[in-house]
Protein backbone atom coordinates (compact mmCIF):
# COMPACT_ATOMS: atom_id res chain seq x y z
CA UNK A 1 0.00 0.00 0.00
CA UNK A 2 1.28 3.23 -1.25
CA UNK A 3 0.62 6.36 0.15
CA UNK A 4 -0.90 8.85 -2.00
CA UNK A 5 -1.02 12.43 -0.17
CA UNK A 6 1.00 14.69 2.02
CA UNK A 7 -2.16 15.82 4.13
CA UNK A 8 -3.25 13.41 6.82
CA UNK A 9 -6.37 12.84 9.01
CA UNK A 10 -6.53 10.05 11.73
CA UNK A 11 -9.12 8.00 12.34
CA UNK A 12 -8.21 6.42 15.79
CA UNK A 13 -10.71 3.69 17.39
CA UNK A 14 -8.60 4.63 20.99
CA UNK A 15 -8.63 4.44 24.84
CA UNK A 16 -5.82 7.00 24.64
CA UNK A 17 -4.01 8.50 21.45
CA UNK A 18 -1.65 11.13 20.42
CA UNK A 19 -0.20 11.41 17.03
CA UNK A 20 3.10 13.06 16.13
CA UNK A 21 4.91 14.08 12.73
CA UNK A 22 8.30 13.46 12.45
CA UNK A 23 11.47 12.78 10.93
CA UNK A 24 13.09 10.39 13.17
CA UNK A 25 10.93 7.65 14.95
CA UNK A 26 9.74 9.13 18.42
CA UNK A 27 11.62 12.48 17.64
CA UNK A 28 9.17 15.11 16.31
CA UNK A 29 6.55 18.44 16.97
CA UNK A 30 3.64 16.91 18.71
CA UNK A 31 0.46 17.22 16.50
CA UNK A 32 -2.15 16.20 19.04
CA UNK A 33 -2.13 14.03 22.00
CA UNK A 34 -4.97 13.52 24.37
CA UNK A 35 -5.95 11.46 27.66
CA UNK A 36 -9.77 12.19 27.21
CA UNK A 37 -9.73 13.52 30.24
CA UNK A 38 -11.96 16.66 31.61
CA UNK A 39 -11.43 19.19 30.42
CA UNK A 40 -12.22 19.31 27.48
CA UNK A 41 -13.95 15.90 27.60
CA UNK A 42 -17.43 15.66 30.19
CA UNK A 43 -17.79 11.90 31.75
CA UNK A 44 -21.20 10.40 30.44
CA UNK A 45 -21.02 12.17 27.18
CA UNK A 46 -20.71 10.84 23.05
CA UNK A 47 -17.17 11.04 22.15
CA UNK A 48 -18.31 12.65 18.76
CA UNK A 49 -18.55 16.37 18.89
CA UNK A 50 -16.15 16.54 21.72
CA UNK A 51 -12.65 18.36 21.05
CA UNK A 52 -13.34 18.11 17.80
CA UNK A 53 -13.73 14.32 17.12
CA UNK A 54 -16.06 13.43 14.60
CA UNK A 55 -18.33 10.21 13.94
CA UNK A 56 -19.06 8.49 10.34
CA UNK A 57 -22.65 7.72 9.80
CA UNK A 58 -24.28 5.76 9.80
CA UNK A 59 -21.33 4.26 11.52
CA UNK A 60 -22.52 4.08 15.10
CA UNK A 61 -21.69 7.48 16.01
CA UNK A 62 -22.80 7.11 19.63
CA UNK A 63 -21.03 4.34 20.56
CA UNK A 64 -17.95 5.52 21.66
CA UNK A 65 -18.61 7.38 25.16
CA UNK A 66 -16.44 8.94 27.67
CA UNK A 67 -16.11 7.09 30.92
CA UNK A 68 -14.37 6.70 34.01
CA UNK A 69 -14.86 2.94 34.27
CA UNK A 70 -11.04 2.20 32.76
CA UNK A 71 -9.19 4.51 32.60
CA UNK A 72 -5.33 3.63 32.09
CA UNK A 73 -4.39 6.93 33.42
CA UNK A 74 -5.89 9.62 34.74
CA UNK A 75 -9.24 9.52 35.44
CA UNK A 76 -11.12 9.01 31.91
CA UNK A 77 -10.63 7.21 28.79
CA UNK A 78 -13.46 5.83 25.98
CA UNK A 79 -15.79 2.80 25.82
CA UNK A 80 -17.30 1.36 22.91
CA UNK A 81 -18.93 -1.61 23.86
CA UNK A 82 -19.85 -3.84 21.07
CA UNK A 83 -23.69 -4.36 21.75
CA UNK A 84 -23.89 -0.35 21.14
CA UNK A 85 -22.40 -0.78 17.44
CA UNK A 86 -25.69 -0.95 15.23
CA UNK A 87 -26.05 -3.59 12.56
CA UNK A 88 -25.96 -2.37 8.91
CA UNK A 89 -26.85 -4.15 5.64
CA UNK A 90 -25.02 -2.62 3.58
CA UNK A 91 -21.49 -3.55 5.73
CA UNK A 92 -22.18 -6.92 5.96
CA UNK A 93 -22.75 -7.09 2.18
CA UNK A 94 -19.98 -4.82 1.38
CA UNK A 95 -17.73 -7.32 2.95
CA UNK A 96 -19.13 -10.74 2.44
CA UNK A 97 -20.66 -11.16 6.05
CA UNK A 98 -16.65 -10.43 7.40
CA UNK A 99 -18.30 -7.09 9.18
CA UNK A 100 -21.72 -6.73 10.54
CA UNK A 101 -21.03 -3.32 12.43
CA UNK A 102 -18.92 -0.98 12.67
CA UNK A 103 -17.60 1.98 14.72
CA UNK A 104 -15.45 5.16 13.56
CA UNK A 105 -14.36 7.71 15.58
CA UNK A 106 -11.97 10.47 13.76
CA UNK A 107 -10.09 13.57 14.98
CA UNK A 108 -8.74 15.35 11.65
CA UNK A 109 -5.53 16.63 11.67
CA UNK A 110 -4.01 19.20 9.37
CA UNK A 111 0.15 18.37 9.31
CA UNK A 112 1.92 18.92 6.05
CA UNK A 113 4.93 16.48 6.08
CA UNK A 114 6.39 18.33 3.00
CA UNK A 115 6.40 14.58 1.70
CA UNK A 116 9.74 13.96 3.73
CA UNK A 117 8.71 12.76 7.29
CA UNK A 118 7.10 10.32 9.27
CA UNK A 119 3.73 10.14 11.13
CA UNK A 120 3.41 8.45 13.80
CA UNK A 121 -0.33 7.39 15.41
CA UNK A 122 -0.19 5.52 18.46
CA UNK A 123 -3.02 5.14 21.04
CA UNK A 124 -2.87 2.63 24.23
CA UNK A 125 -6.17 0.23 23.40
CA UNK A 126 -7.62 -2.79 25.87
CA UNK A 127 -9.93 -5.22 24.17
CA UNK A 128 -12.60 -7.29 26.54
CA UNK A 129 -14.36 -10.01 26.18
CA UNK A 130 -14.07 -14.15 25.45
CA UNK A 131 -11.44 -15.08 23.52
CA UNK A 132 -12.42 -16.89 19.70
CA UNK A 133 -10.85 -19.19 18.44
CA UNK A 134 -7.46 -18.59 16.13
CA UNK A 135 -8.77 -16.77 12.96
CA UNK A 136 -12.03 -16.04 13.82
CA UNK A 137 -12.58 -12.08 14.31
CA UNK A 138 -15.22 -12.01 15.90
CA UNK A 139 -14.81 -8.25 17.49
CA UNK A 140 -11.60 -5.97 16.97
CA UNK A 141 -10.22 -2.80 18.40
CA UNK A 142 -8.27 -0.79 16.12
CA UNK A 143 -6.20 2.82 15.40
CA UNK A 144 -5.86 3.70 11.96
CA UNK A 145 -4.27 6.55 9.68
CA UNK A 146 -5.66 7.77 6.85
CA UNK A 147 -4.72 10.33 4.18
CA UNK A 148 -6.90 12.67 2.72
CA UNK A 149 -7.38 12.68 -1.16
CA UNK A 150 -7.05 16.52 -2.01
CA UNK A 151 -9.06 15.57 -5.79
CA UNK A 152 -12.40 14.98 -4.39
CA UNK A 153 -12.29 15.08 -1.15
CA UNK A 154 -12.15 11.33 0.32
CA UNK A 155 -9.52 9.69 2.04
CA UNK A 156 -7.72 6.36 1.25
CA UNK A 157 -5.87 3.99 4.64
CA UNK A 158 -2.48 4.07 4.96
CA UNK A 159 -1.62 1.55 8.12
CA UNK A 160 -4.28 0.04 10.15
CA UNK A 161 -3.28 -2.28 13.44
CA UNK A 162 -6.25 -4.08 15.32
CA UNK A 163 -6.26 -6.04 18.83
CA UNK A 164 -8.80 -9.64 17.73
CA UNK A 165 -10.68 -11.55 20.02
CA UNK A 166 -8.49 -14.41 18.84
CA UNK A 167 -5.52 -13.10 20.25
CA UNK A 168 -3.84 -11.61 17.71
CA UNK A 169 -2.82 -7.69 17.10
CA UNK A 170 -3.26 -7.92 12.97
CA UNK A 171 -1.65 -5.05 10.58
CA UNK A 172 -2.78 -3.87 7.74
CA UNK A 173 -3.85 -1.27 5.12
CA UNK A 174 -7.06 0.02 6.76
CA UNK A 175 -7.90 0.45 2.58
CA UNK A 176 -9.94 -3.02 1.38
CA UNK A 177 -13.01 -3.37 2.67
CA UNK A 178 -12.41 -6.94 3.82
CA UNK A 179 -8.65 -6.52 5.15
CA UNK A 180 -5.61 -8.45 3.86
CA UNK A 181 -3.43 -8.72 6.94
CA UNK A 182 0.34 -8.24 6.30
CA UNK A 183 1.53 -8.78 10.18
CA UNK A 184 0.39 -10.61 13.39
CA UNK A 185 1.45 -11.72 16.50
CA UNK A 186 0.21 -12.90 19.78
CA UNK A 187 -1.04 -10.98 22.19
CA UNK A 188 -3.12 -10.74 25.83
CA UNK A 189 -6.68 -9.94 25.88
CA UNK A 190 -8.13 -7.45 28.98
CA UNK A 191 -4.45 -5.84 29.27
CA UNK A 192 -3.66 -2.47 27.83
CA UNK A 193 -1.47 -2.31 24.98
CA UNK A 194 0.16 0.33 23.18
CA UNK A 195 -0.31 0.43 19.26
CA UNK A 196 1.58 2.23 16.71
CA UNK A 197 1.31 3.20 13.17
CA UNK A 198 4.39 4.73 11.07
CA UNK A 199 3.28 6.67 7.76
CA UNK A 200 6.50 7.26 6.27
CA UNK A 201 5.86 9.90 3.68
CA UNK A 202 9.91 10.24 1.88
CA UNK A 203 9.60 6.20 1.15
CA UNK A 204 5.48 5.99 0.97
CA UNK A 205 5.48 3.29 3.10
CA UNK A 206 4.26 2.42 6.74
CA UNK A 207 5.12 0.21 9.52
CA UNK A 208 3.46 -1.38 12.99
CA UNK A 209 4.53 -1.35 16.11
CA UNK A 210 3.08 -3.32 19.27
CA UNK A 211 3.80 -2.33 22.69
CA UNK A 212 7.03 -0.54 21.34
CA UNK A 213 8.53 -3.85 19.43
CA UNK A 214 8.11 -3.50 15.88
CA UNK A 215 6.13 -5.98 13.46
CA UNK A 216 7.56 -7.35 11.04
CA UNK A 217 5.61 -7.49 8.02
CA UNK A 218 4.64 -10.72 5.85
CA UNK A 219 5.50 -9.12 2.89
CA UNK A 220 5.78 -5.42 1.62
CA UNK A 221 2.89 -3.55 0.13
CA UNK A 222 1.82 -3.26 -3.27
């Protein structure tokens, strides 16, 4: 997966996020970085429309909520639980029956990169629930950059990285509608984990990184 624009927007489905540009890893101006915490963020509230994050609907916009149940740090961080994401038709025939619903949650961020450095979108994420078996996806937590498309407007993935219910933090293009994963590796369900996405802009390429280790990727992207 190539990267096809300088301008970026994130779209981070996050506990706790910041995102940085830069031309070193972890060196950098810091874009945006939040702990959902109050202020600016009120306890009880949607996520959407607070500090200037942004739903996709019909998306489940109101699923994501700002609680004090978890936090990691602090005081607050965000819940989505999955019996709040609403069923759509046209998801699960987009993608063959692989979704049934999803949630997006998006805080836009204007950053020209000049086309020479590297973004960097991490958020610490903790994924609940039974674990499925090996393969089957049955509910995901993800961050995920994408870059806008200055011609008409949209925006196209460029690095996606999602905690399963199988146990596995998956990487991958955020850009297919049924996603071809290009990493994996084991991890622990209920624990809090940091995840990392590396747009680099100078070789239009990105890169994953779990918990600071880096993934290595199956193969590179076309």
């Amino acid at each position: 997966m190539y990267l096809l624009r300088k301008s970026l927007f994130v779209a981070i489905f996050v506990l706790i996020g910041l995102v940085t540009a830069t031309a070193h890893s972890y060196a950098g101006p810091l874009v945006y970085q939040t702990g959902f915490e109050n202020p600016p963020f009120v306890a009880g509230l949607s996520l959407v429309d607070q500090d200037g994050w942004s739903g996709v609907p019909p998306l489940s916009p109101d699923a994501a909520v700002i609680l004090t149940d978890k936090p990691r740090q602090g005081k607050q961080s965000v819940l989505v639980l999955g019996e709040d994401l609403v069923h759509q038709d046209f998801i699960n025939q987009l993608t063959g029956g692989y979704y049934d619903a999803i949630g997006s949650y998006r805080k836009p961020v204007n950053y020209d990169t000049g086309g020479m450095q590297t973004v960097r979108v991490s958020a610490h994420v903790l994924v609940e629930g039974p674990q499925t078996p090996t393969g089957n996806n049955f509910f995901s937590a993800s961050i995920a950059a994408r870059g806008a498309i200055v011609s008409d407007g949209g925006t196209t993935g460029i690095g996606e990285l999602a905690i399963s219910s199988d146990g596995h933090v998956y990487g991958y293009s955020g850009d297919d509608d049924v996603p071809t994963f290009l990493t994996s590796a084991s991890i622990t369900l209920g624990e809090w984990h940091d995840l990392a996405v590396e747009a680099d802009f100078a070789t239009r390429h990105f890169a994953f990184f779990v918990d600071g280790q880096s993934l290595e990727v199956i193969r590179k992207p076309s």
